[in-house]
Protein backbone atom coordinates (compact mmCIF):
# COMPACT_ATOMS: atom_id res chain seq x y z
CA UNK A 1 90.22 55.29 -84.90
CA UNK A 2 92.38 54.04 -87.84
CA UNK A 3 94.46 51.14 -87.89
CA UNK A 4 96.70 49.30 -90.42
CA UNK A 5 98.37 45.53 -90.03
CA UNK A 6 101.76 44.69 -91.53
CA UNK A 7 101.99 40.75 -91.07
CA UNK A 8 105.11 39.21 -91.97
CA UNK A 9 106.28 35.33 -92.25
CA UNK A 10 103.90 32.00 -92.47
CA UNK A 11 100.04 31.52 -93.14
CA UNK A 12 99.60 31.40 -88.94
CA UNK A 13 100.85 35.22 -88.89
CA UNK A 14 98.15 35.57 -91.77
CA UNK A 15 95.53 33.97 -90.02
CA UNK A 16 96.07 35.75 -86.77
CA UNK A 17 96.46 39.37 -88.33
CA UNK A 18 92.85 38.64 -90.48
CA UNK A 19 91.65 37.26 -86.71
CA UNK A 20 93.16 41.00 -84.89
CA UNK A 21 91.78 42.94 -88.36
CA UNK A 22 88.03 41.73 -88.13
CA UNK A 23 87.75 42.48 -84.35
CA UNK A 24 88.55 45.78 -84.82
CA UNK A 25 86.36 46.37 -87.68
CA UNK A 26 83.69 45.17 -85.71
CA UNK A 27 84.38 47.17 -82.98
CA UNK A 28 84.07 50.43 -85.27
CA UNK A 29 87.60 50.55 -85.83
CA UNK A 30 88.70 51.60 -89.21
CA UNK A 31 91.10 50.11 -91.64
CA UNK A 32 93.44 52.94 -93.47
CA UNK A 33 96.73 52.10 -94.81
CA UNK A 34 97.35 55.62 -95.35
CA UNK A 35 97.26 57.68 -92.07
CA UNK A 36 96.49 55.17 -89.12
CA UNK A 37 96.67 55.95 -86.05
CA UNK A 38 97.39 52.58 -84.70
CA UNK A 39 99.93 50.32 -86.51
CA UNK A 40 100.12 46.49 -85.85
CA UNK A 41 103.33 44.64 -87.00
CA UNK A 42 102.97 40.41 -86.43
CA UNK A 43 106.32 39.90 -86.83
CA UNK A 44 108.60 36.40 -87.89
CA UNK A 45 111.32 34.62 -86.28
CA UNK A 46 112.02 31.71 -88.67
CA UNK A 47 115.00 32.62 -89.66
CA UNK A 48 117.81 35.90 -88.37
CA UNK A 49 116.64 37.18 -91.81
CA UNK A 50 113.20 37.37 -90.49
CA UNK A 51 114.55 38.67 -87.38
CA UNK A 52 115.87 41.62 -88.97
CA UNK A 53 113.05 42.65 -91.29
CA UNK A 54 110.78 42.47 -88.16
CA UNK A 55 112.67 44.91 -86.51
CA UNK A 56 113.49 47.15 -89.32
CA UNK A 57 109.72 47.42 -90.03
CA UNK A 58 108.91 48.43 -86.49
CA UNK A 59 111.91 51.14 -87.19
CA UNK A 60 109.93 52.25 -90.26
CA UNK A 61 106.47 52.55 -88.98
CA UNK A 62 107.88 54.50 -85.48
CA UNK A 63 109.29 56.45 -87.62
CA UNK A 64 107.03 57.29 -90.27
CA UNK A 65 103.76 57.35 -87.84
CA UNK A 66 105.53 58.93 -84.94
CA UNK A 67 102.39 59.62 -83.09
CA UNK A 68 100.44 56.23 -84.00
CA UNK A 69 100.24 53.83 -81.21
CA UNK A 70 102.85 51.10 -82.09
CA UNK A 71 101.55 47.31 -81.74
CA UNK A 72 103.67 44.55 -81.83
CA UNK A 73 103.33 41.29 -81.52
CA UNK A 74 104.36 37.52 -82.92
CA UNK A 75 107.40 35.45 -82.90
CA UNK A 76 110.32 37.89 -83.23
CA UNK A 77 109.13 39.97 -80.20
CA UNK A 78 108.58 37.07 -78.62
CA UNK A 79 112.13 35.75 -79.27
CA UNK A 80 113.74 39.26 -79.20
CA UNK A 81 111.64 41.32 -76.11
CA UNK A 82 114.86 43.61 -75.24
CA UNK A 83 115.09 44.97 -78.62
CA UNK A 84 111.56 45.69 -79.03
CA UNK A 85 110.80 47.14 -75.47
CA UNK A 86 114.22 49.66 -76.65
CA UNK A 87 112.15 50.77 -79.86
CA UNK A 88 109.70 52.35 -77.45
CA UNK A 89 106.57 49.93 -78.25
CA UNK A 90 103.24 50.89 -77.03
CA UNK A 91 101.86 47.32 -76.35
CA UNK A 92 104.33 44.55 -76.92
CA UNK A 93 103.52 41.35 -77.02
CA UNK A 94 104.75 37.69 -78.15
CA UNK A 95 102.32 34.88 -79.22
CA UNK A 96 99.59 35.07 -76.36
CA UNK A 97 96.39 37.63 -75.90
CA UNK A 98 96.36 38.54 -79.62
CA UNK A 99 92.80 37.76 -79.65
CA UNK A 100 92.42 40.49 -76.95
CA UNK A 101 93.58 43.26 -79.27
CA UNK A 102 90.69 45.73 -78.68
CA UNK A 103 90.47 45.91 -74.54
CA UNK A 104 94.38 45.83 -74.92
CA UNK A 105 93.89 49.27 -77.16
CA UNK A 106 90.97 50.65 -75.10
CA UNK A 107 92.69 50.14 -71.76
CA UNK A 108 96.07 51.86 -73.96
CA UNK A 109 93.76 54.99 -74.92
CA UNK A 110 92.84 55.64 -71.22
CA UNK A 111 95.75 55.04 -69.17
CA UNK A 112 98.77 55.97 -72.21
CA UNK A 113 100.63 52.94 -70.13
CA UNK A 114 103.20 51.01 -72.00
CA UNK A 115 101.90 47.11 -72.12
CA UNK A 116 103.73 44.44 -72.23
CA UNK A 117 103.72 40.93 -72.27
CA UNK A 118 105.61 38.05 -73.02
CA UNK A 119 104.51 34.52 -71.67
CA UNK A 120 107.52 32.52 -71.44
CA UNK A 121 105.56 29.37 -70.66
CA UNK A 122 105.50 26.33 -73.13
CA UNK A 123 102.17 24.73 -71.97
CA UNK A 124 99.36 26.98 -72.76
CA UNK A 125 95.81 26.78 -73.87
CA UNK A 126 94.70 27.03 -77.47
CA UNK A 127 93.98 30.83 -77.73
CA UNK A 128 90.46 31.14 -78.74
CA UNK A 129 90.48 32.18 -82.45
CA UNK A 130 88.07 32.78 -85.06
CA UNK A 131 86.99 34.73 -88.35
CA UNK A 132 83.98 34.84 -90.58
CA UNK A 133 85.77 35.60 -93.55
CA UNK A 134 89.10 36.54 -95.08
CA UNK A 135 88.82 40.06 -96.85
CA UNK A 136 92.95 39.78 -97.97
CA UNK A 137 92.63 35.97 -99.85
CA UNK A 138 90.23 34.56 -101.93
CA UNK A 139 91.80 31.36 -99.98
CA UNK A 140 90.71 31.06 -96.63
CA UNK A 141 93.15 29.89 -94.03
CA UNK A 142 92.00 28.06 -90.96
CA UNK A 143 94.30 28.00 -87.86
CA UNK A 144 93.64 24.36 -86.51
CA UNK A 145 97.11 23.62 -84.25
CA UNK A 146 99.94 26.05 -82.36
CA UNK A 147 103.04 25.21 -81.15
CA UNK A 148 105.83 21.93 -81.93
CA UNK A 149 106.95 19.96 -80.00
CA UNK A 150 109.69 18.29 -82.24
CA UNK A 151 112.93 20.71 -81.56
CA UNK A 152 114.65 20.35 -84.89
CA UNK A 153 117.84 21.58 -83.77
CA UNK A 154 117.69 24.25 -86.13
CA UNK A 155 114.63 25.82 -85.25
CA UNK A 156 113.78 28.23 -82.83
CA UNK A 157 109.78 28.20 -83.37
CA UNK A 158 109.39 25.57 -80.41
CA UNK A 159 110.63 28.18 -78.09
CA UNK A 160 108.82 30.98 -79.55
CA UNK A 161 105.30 29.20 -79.97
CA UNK A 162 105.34 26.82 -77.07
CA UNK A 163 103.84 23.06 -76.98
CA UNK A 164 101.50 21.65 -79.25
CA UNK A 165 97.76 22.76 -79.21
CA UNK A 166 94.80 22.18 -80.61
CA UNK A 167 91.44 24.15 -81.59
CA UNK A 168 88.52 22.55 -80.41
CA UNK A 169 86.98 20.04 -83.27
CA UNK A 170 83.12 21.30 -83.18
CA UNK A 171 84.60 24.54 -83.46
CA UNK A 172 86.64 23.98 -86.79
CA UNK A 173 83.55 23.09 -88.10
CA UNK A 174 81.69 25.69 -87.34
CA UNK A 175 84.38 28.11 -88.26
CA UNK A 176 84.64 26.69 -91.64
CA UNK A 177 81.13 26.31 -92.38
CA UNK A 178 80.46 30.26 -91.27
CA UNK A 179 83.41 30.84 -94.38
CA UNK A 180 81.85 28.75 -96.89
CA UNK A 181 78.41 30.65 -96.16
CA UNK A 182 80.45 33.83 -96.50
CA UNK A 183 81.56 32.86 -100.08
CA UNK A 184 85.30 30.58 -99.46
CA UNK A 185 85.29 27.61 -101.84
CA UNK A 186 88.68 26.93 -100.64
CA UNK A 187 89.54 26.71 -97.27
CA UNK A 188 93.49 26.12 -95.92
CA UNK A 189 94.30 24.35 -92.69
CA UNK A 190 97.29 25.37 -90.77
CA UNK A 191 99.09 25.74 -88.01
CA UNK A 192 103.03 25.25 -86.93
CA UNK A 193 102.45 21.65 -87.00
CA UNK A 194 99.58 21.11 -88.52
CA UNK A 195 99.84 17.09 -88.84
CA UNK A 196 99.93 17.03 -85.27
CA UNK A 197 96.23 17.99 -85.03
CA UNK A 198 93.96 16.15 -82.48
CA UNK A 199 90.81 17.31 -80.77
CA UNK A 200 88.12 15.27 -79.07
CA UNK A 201 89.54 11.67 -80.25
CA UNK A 202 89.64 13.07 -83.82
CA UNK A 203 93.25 13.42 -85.86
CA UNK A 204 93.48 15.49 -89.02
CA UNK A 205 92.06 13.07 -91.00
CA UNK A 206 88.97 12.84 -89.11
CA UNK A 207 88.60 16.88 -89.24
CA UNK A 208 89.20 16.87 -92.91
CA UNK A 209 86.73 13.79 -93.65
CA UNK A 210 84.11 16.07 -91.49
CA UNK A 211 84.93 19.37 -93.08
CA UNK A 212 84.45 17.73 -96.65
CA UNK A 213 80.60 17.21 -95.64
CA UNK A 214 80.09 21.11 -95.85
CA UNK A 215 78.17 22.42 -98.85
CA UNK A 216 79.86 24.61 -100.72
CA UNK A 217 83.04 23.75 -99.98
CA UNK A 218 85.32 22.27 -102.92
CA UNK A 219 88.66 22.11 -101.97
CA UNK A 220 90.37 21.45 -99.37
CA UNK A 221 94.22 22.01 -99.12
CA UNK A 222 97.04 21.77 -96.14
CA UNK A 223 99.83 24.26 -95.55
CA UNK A 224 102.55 22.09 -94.57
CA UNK A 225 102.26 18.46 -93.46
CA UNK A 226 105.00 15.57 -91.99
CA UNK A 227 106.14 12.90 -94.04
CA UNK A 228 105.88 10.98 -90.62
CA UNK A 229 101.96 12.22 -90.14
CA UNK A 230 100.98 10.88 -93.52
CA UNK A 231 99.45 7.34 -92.26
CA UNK A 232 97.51 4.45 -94.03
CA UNK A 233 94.76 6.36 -92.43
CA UNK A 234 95.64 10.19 -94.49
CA UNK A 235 96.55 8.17 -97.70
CA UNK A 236 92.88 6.73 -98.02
CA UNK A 237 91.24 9.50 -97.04
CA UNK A 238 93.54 10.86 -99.95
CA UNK A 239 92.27 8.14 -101.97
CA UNK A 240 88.49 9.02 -101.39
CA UNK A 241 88.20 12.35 -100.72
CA UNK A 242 88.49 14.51 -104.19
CA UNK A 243 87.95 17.40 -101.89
CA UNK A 244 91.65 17.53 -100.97
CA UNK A 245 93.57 19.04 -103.29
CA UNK A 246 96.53 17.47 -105.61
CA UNK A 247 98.75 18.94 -103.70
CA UNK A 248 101.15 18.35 -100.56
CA UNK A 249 103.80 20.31 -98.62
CA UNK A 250 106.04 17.80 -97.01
CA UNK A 251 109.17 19.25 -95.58
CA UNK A 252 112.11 17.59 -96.59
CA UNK A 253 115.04 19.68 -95.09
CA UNK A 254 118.17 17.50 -96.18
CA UNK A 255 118.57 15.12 -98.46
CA UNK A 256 120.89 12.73 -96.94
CA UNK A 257 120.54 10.72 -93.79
CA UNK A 258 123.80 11.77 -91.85
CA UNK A 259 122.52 15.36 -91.93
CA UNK A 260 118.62 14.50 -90.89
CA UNK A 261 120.31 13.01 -88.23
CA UNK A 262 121.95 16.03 -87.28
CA UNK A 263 118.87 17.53 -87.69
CA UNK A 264 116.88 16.14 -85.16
CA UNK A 265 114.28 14.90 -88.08
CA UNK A 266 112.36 12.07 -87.56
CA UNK A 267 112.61 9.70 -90.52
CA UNK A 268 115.65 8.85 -93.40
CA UNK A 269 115.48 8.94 -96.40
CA UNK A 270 114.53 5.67 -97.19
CA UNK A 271 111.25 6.03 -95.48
CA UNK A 272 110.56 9.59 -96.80
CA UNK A 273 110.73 7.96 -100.61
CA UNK A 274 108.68 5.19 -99.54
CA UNK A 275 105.92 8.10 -98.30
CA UNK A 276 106.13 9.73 -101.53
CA UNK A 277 106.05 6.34 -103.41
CA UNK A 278 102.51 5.69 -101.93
CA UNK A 279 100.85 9.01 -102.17
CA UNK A 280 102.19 8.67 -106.01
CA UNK A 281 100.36 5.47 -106.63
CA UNK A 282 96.84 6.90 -105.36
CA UNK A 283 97.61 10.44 -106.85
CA UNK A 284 100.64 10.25 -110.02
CA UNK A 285 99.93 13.49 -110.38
CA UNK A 286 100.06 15.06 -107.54
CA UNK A 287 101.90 18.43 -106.86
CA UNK A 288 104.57 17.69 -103.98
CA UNK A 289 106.73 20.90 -102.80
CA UNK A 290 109.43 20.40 -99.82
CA UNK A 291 111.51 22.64 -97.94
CA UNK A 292 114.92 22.08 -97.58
CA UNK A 293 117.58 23.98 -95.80
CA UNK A 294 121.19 24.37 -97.41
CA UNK A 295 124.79 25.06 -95.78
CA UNK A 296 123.73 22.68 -92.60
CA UNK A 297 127.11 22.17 -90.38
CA UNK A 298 128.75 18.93 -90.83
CA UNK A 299 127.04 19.27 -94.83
CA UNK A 300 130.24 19.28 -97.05
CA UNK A 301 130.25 19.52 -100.57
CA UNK A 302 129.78 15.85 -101.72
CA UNK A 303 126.50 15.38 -98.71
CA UNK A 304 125.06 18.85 -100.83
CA UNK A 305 125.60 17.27 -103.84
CA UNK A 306 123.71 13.57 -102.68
CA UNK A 307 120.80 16.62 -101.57
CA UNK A 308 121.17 17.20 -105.03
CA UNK A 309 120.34 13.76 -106.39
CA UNK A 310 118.21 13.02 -103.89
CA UNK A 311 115.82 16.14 -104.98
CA UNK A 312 116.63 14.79 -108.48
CA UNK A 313 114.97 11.37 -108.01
CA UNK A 314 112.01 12.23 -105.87
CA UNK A 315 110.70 15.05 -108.59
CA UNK A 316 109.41 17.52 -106.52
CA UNK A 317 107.30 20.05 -108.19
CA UNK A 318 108.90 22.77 -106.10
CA UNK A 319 111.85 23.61 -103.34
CA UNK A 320 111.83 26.19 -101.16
CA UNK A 321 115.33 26.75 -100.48
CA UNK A 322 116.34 28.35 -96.97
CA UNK A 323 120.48 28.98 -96.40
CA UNK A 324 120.89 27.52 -92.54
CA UNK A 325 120.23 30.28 -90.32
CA UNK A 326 122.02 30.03 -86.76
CA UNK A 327 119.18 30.65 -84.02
CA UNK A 328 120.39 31.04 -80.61
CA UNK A 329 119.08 28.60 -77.93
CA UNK A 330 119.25 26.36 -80.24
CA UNK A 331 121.97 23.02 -80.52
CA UNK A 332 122.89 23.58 -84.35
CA UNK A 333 124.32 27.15 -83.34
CA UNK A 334 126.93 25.40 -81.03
CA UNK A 335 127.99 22.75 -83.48
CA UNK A 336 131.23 22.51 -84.89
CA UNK A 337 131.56 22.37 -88.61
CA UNK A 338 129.49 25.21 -89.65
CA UNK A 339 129.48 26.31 -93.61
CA UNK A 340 130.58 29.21 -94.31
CA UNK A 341 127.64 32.26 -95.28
CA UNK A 342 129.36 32.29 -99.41
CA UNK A 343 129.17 28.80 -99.44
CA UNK A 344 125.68 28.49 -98.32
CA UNK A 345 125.00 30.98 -100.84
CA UNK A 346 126.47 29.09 -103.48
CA UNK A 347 124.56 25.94 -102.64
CA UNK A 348 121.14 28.05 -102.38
CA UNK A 349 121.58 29.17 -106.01
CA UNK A 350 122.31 25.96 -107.31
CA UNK A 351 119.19 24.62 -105.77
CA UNK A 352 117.41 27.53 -106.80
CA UNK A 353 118.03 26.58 -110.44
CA UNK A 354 117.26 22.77 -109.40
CA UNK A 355 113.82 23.58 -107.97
CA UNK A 356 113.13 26.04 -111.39
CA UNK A 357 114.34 23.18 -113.53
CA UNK A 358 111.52 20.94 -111.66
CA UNK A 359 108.98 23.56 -111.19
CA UNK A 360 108.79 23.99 -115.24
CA UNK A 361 108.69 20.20 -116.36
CA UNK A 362 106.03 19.76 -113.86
CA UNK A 363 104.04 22.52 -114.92
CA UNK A 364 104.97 21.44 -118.76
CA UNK A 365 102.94 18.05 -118.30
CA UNK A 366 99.61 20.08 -118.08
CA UNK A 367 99.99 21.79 -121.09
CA UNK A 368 97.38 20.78 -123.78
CA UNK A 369 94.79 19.71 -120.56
CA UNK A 370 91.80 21.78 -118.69
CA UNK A 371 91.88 22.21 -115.37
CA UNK A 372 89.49 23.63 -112.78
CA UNK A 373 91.07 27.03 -111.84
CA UNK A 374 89.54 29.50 -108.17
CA UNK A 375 90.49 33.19 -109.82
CA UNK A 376 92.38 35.13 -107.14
CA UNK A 377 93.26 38.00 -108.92
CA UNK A 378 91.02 39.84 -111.18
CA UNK A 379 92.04 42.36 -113.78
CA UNK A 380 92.79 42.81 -117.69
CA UNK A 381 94.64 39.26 -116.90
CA UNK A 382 93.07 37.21 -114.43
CA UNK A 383 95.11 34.91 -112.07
CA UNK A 384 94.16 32.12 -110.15
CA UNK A 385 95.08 28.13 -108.82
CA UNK A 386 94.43 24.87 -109.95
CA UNK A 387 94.00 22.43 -107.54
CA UNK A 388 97.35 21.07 -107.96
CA UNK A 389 98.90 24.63 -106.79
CA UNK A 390 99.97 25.98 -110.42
CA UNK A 391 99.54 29.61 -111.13
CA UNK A 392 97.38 30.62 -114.28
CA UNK A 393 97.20 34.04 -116.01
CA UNK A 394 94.38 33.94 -118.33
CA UNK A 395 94.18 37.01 -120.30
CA UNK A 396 90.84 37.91 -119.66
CA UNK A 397 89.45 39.98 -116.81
CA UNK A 398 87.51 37.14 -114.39
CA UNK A 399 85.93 38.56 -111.14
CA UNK A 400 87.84 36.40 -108.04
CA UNK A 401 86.52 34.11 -106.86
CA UNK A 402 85.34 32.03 -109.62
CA UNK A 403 85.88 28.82 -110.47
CA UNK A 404 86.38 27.57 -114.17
CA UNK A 405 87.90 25.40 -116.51
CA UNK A 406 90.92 27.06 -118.02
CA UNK A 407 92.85 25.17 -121.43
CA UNK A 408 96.36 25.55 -120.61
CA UNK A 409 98.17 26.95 -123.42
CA UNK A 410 101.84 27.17 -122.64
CA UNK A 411 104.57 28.34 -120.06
CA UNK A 412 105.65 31.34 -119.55
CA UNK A 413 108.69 32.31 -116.89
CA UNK A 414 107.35 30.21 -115.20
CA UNK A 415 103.78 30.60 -114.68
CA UNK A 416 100.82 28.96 -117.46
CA UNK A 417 99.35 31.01 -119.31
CA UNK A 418 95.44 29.82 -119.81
CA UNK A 419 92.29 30.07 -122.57
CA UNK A 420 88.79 29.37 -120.82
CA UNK A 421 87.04 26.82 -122.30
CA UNK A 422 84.30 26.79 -119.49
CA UNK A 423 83.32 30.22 -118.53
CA UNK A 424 81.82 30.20 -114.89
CA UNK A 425 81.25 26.94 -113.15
CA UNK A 426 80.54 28.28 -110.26
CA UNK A 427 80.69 31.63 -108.30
């Protein structure tokens, strides 16, 4: 039979929709984005925005593949069952027994019975995941953690993904060296809290010291990591290790301490500039991108505008800027003092331009240098990454996958634009 995945939201949802893709393939199931007969949507929950898309994409594909069987699984089902169970959903389920996607189908195709389920447990078991290579990214992410156990009071994803958990140590290892046989030079660890990682009396730092041992392997990046998680421990391993990349995700989410506090975050700002002041003395160039959410309640107009300064002085190299979403279930939907949507709005473009501003003048103090860019994109122009997580078009068709020196030229809207000066250093 023919299947297709739509996978919406993080690099987890990626992960796990590669993980649900190669089972089926090797269980001669056959990938066909044009006339499945089995459609899987992963959906996303992060925000009501995601919510919505989730559930008008399941509306699409019922009703453009009327007779496919309809999959669906991930957060929003998991958040949302009622509305998902009222689309008419062949197998529904949340975040559990994705890795049992081809007896769920086979015992589907003999009994035509409606499946559902939708653990609503917090402590569960690391569900046993695994792939030998990732056919959609030249970038191989690793799922290494589930669940968080922090309850920002903004965030839903604690409910939705349960307690923290952990893949097995031995078996990162092996899952990572199987990728870098099957032709990854990059490999990305992730998970919903990712920091948290711990497995056998070994923390992140001890998985990534390991992992850098593999042949083959040059870089090492991590999705998303806590400014509280990044211990004397990470920053020399940070200072040693040129396997991990230049480049850090460290959520910010607010820029002023009155609103972290509201937040449920666990650090001010004080000790989030202190972080950043140390990774900055081993690495001054490093790449540091934050996300920050906009149009908190209780954040008024001068607390924005300290966000404002505060992005300002830290210099990240890019925001991602999310307009407060109210999640049911959780304590920032009943708070007083919420911003109205134009306002939040308002604030999101002005940030917008704020992150742009500081997304070019980073980018601007690589021009005239060479830096070691993986091709992702092949064609009549190229694209690909530099360590440090800036985009190069070279125009010059590269096959993916390789890794050379590119001479960057200049900036254009925002991405470089690139000359080779070293044509294949490795492939």
């Amino acid at each position: 039979m023919k299947f297709k995945i739509y996978t919406l939201g993080c690099k987890v949802n990626a992960y796990e929709s590669e993980m649900m893709k190669e089972k089926l393939l090797a269980n001669d199931y056959t990938y066909d984005e044009e006339k499945p007969d089995i459609v899987i949507v992963n959906t996303c929950s992060v925000t009501n925005a995601a919510d919505h898309k989730s559930l008008k994409m399941v509306r699409h594909f019922k009703r453009e593949n009327p007779k496919a069987i309809l999959v669906v699984c991930g957060c929003s089902s998991q958040n949302d069952e009622k509305s998902y169970q009222e689309l008419g959903v062949d197998i529904l389920l949340g975040n559990q027994e994705k890795s049992q996607i081809v007896s769920l189908l086979e015992e589907f195709l003999q009994t035509k019975k409606p499946y559902i389920f939708i653990s609503k447990e917090r402590k569960l078991p690391f569900e046993d995941m695994q792939i030998a290579k990732f056919k959609t990214h030249t970038r191989a992410f690793v799922k290494i953690e589930d669940g968080c156990d922090n309850f920002c009071s903004y965030c839903v994803i604690p409910i939705v993904r349960g307690s923290i958990r952990h893949k097995d140590f031995k078996t990162v290892l092996q899952e990572v060296d199987t990728l870098v046989k099957n032709g990854h030079q990059e490999i990305v660890f992730t998970g919903i809290h990712t920091g948290s990682y711990f497995s056998d009396g070994h923390d992140l730092t001890d998985l990534i010291h390991e992992v850098s041992k593999i042949s083959g392997l040059k870089r090492i990046r991590i999705s998303s990591i806590e400014a509280t998680e990044l211990n004397d421990k990470f920053l020399r391993e940070l200072a040693n290790n040129p396997k991990i990349c230049d480049h850090l995700h460290i959520p910010l989410q607010s820029g002023t301490d009155p609103i972290l506090e509201k937040m449920n975050r666990k650090y001010t700002i004080e000790e989030y500039k202190k972080i950043i002041k140390k990774i900055r003395q081993i690495r001054p160039n490093i790449s540091i991108a934050t996300d920050v959410i906009v149009g908190f309640p209780y954040e008024t107009e001068e607390l924005f505008k300290k966000t404002l300064e505060t992005i300002k002085e830290i210099a990240f190299s890019k925001v991602h800027v999310f307009p407060y979403s109210k999640r049911n279930h959780t304590k920032a939907s009943i708070m007083p003092h919420q911003v109205e949507e134009k306002e939040k709005h308002e604030r999101s473009r002005r940030l917008v331009s704020l992150s742009n501003e500081l997304e070019d003048a980073y980018a601007k103090k690589f021009l005239g240098q060479n830096l070691e860019v993986l091709i992702e994109k092949s064609g009549e122009e190229s694209m690909g990454t530099t360590s440090n997580y800036l985009k190069v078009k070279i125009h010059q068709n590269i096959p993916n996958n390789t890794c050379l020196l590119v001479h960057l030229d200049k900036v254009e809207n925002g991405i470089l634009l690139g000359s080779v000066t070293n044509y294949i250093l490795e492939k």
